[in-house]
Protein backbone atom coordinates (compact mmCIF):
# COMPACT_ATOMS: atom_id res chain seq x y z
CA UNK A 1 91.95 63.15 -43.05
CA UNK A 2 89.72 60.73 -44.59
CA UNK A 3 88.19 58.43 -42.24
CA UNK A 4 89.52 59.90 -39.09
CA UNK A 5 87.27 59.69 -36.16
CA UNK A 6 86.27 62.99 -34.70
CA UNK A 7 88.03 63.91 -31.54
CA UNK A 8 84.39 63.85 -29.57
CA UNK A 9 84.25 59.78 -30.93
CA UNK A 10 87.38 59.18 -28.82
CA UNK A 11 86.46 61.17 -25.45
CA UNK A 12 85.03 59.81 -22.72
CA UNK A 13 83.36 60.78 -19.39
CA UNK A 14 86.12 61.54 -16.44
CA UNK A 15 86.59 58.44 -14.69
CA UNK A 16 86.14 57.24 -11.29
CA UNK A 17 89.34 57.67 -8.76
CA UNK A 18 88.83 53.64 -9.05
CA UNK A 19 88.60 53.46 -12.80
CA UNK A 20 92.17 55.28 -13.06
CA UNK A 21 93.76 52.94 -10.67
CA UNK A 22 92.22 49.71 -12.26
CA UNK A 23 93.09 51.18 -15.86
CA UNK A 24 96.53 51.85 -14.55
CA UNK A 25 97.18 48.25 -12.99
CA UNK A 26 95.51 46.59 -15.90
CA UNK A 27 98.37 48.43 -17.96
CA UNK A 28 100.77 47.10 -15.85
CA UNK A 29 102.34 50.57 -14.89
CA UNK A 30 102.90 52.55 -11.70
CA UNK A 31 101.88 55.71 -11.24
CA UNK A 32 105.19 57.02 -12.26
CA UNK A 33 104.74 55.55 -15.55
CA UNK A 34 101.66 56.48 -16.09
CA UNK A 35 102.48 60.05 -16.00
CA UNK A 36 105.29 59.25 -18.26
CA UNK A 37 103.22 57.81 -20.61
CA UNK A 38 101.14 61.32 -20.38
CA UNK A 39 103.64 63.70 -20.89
CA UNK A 40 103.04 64.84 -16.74
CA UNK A 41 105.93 66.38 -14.89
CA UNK A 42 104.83 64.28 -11.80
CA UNK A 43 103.37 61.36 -10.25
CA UNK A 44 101.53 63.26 -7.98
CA UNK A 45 98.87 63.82 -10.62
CA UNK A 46 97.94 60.66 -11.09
CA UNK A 47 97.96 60.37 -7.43
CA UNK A 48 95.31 63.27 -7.15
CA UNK A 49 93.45 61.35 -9.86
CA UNK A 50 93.28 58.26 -7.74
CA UNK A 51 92.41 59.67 -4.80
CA UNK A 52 89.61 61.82 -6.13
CA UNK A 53 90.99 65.52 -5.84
CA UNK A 54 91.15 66.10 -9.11
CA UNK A 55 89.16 65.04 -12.08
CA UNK A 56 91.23 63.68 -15.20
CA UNK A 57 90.51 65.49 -18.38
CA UNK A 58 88.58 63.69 -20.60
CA UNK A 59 91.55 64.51 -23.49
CA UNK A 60 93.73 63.08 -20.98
CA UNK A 61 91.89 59.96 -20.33
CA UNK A 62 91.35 59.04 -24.08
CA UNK A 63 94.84 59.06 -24.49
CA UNK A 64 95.77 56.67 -21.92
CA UNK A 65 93.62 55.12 -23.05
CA UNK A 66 94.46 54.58 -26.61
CA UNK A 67 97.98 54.25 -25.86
CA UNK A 68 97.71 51.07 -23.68
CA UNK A 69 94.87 49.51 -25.94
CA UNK A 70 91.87 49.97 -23.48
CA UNK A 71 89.76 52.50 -25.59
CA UNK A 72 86.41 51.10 -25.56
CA UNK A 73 85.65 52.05 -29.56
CA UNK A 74 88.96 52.64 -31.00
CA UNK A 75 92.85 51.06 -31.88
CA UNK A 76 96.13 53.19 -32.10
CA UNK A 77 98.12 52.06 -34.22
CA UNK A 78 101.05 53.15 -36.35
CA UNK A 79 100.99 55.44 -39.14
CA UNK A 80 103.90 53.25 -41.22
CA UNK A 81 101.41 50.41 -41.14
CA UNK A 82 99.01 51.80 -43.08
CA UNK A 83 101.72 53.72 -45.20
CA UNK A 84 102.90 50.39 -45.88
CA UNK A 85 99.71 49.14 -46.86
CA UNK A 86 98.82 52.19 -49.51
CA UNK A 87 102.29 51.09 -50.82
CA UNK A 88 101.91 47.91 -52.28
């Protein structure tokens, strides 16, 4: 697709446990929704992010990322708005 950024534009490093958490809040969800958001069976991931057992993946992280607007580089936004736009 024309004009697509690569999927290595939109990763980023693995976050900090602290990083997660302030993402998380600044998103206004809890952890439960967070994992919604993800597509995660359980909270309990996000809780293992937080607390520093487990690394997120960077795939992962990019797409929370996008989806609550706090991508450093890039916007998500809907494909029927630019649909629209080739329409007219």
């Amino acid at each position: 697709m024309a004009g697509a950024p690569a999927v290595t534009e939109l990763l980023a490093p693995a976050p900090a446990p602290a990083e997660v958490r302030a993402a998380r809040l600044a998103a206004g969800l809890s952890q439960p929704q967070m994992a919604g958001v993800l597509g995660l069976h359980s909270h309990r991931t996000v809780q293992a992010w937080e607390s520093g057992q487990n690394p997120v993946a960077p795939g992962l992280w990019a797409l929370f990322l996008l989806a609550t607007g706090q991508h450093p580089t890039h916007l998500l936004r809907s494909r029927s708005t630019r649909l629209n736009r080739t329409r007219k």
